[in-house]
N, C-alpha and C. Protein backbone atom coordinates (compact mmCIF):
# COMPACT_ATOMS: atom_id res chain seq x y z
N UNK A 1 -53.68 -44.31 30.75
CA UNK A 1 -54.70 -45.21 30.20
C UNK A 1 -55.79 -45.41 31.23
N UNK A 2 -56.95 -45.43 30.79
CA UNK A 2 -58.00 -46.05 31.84
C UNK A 2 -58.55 -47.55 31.63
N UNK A 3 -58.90 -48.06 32.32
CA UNK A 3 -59.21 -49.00 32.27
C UNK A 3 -60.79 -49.48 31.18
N UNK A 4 -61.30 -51.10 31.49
CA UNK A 4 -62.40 -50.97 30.54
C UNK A 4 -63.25 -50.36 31.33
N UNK A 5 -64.10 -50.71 32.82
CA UNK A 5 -64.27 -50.56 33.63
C UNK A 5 -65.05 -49.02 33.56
N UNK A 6 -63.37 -48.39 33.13
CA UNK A 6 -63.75 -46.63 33.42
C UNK A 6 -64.35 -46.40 32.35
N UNK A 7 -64.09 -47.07 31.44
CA UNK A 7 -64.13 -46.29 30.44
C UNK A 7 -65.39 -46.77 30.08
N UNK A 8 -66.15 -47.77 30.48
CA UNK A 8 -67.65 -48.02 30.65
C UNK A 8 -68.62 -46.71 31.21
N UNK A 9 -67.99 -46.89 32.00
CA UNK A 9 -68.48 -45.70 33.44
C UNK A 9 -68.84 -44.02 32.48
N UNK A 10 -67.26 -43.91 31.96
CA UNK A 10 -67.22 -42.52 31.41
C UNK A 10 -68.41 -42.47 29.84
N UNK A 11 -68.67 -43.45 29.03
CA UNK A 11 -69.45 -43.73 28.60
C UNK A 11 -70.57 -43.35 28.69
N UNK A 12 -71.25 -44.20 30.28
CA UNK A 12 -72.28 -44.39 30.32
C UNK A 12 -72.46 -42.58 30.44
N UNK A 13 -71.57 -41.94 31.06
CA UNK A 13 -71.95 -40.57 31.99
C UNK A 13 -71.82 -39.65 30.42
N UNK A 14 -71.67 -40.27 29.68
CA UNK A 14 -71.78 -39.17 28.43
C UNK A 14 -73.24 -39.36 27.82
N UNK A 15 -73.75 -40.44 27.56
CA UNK A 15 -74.90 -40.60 27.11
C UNK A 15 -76.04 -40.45 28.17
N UNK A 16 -75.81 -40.22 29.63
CA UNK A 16 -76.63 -39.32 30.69
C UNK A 16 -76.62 -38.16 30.41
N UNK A 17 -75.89 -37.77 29.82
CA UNK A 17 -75.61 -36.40 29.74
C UNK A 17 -76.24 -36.04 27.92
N UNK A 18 -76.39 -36.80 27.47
CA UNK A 18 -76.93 -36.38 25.93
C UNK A 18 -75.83 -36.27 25.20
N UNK A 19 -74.40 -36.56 25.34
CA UNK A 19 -73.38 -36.00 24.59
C UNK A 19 -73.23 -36.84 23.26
N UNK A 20 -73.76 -38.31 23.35
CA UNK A 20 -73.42 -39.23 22.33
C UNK A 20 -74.53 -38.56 21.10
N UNK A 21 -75.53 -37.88 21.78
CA UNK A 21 -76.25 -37.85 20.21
C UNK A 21 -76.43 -35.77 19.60
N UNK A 22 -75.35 -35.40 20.98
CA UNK A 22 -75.34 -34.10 20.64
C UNK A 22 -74.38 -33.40 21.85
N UNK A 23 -73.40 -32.50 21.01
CA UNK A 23 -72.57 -32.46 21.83
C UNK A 23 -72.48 -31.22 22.71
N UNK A 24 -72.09 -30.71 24.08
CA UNK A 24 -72.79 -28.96 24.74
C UNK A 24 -72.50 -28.15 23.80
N UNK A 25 -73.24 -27.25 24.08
CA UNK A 25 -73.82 -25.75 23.21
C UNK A 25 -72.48 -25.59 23.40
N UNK A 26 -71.52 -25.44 24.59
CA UNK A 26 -70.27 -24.61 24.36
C UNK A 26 -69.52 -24.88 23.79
N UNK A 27 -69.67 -25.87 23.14
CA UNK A 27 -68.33 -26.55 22.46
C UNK A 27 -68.60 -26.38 20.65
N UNK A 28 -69.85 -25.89 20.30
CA UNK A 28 -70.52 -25.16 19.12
C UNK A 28 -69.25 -24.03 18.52
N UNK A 29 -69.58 -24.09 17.27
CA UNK A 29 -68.29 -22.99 16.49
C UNK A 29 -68.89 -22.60 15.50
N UNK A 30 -68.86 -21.53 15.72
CA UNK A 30 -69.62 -21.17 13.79
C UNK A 30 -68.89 -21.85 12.56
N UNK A 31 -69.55 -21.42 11.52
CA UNK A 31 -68.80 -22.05 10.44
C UNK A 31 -68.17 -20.99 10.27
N UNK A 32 -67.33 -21.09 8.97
CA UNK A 32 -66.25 -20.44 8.84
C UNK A 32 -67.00 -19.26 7.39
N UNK A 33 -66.74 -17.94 7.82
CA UNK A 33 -67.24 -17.47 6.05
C UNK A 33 -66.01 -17.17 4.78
N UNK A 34 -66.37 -17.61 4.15
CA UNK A 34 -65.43 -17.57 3.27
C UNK A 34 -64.94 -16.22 2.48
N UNK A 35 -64.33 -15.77 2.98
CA UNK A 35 -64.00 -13.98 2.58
C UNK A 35 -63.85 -14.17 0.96
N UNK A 36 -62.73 -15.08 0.87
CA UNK A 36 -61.96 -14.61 -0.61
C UNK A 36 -63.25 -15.17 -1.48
N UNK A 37 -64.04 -15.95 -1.51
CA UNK A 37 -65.83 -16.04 -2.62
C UNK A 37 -66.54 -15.06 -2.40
N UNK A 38 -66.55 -14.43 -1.11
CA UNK A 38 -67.07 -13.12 -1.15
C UNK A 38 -66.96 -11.82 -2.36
N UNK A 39 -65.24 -11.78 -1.77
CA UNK A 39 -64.77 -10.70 -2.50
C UNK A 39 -64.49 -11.20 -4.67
N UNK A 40 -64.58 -12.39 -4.49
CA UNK A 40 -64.64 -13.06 -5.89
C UNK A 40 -66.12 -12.56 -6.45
N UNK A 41 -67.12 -13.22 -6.03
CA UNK A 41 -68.67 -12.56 -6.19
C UNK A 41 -68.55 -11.30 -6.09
N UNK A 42 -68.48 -10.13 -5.63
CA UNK A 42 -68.08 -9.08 -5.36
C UNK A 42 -67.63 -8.56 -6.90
N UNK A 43 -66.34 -8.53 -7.04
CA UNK A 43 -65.65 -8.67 -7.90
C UNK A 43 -67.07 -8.54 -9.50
N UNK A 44 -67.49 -10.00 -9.15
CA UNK A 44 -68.14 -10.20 -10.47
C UNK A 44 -69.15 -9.30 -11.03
N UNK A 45 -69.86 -9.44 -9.65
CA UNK A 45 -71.05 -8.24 -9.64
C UNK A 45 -70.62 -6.57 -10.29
N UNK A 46 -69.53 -6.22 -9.06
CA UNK A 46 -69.47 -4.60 -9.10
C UNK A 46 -68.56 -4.53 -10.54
N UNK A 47 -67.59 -5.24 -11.01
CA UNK A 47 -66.66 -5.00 -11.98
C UNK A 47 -67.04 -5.31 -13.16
N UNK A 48 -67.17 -6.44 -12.69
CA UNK A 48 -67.80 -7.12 -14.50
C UNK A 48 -69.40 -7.50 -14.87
N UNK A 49 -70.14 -6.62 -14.29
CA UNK A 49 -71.94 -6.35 -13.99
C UNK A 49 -71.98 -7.90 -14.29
N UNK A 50 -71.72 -9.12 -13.52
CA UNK A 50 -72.64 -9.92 -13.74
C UNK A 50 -73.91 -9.89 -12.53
N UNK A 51 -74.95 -10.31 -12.92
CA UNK A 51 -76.40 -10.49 -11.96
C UNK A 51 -76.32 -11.57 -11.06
N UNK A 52 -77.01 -11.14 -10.02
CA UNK A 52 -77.14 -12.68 -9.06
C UNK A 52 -77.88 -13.87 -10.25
N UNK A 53 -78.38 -13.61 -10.79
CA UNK A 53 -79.07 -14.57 -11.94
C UNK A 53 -78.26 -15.31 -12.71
N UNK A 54 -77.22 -14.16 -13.24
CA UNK A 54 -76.40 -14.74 -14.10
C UNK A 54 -74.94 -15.85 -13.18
N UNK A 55 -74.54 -15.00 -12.24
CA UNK A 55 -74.08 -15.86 -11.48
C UNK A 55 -74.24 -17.68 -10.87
N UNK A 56 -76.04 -17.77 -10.56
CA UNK A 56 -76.31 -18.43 -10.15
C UNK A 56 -76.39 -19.59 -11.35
N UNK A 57 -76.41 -18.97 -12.84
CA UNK A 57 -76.91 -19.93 -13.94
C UNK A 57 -75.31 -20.50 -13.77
N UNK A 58 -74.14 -19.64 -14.30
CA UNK A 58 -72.84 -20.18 -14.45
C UNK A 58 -72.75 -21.52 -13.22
N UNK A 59 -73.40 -21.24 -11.70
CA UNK A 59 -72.38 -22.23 -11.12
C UNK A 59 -73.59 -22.98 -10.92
N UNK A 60 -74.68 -23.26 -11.82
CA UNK A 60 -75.87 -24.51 -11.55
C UNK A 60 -76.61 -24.39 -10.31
N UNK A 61 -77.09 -23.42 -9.71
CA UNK A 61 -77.56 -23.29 -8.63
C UNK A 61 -78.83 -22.31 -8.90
N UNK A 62 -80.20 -22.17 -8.50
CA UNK A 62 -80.82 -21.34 -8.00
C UNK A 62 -80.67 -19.60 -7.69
N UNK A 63 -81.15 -18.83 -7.55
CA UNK A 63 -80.87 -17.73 -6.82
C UNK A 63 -80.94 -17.95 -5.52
N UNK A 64 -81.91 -18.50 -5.01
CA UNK A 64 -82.15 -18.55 -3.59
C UNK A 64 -81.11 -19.64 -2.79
N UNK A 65 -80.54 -20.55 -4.25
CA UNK A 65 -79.95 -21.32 -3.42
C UNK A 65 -78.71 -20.76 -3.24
N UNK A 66 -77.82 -20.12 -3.85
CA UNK A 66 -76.80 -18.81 -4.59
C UNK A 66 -76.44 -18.24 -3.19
N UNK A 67 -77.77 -17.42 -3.25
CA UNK A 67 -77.80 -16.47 -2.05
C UNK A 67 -77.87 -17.34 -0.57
N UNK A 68 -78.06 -18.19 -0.51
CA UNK A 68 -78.04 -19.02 1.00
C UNK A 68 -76.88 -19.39 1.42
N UNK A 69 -76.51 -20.29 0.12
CA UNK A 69 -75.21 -20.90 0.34
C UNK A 69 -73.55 -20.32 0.58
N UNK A 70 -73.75 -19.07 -0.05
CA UNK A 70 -72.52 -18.71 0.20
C UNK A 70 -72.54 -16.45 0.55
N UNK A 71 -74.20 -16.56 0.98
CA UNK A 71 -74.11 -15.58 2.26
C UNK A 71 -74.17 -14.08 1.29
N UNK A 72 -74.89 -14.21 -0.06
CA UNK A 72 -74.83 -12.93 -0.80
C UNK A 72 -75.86 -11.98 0.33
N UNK A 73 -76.69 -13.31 0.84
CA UNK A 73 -78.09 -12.04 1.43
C UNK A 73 -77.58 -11.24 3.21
N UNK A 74 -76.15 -11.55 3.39
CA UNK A 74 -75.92 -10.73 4.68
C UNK A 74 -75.96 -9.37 5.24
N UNK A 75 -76.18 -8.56 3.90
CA UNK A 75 -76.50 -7.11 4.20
C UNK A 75 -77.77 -7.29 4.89
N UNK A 76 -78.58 -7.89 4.72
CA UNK A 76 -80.44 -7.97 4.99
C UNK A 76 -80.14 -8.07 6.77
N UNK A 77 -79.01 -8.15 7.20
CA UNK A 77 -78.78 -8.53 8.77
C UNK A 77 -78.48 -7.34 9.61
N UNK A 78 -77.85 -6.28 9.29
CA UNK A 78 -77.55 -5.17 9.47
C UNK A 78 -78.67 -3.64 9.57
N UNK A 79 -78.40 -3.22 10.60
CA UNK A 79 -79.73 -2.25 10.37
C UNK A 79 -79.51 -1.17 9.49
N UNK A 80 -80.43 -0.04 9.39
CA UNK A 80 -80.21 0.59 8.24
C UNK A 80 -81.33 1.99 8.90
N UNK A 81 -80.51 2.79 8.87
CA UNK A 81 -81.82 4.40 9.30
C UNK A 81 -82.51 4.70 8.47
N UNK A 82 -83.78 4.61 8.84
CA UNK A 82 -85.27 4.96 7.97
C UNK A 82 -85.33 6.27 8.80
N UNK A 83 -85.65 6.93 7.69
CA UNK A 83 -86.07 8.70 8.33
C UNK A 83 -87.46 8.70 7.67
């Protein structure tokens, strides 16, 4: 246990440090991607031709919002050989 004392102290040395309103870069984690909505979307698209359109109408969302939220546009990240 520490005392109040310290635990003032250790406090204060966190909010010198910026930690109370943001915590170090190293301690940052990506989010997590969700494989199995991937391969579900996937699924919908290649098997059962639905459209990013049609997709996006079924779950009330946008295209753009569709594609943001759950990472349809990640090919666009990857390079690609132009001859």
């Amino acid at each position: 246990m520490i005392t109040t004392n310290h635990a003032r102290y250790l406090w204060s040395q966190m909010a010198r440090a910026g930690y109370k309103t943001r915590e170090p870069v190293e301690l940052d984690v990506d989010g997590e991607r969700p494989a199995l909505l991937h391969e579900i979307i996937a699924t919908h698209r290649e098997q059962l031709d639905y459209s990013i359109e049609d997709l996006a109408h079924l779950v009330h969302l946008t295209v753009g919002e569709l594609t943001e939220m759950y990472l349809l546009g990640d090919d666009r990240n990857h390079l690609q050989l132009v001859r």
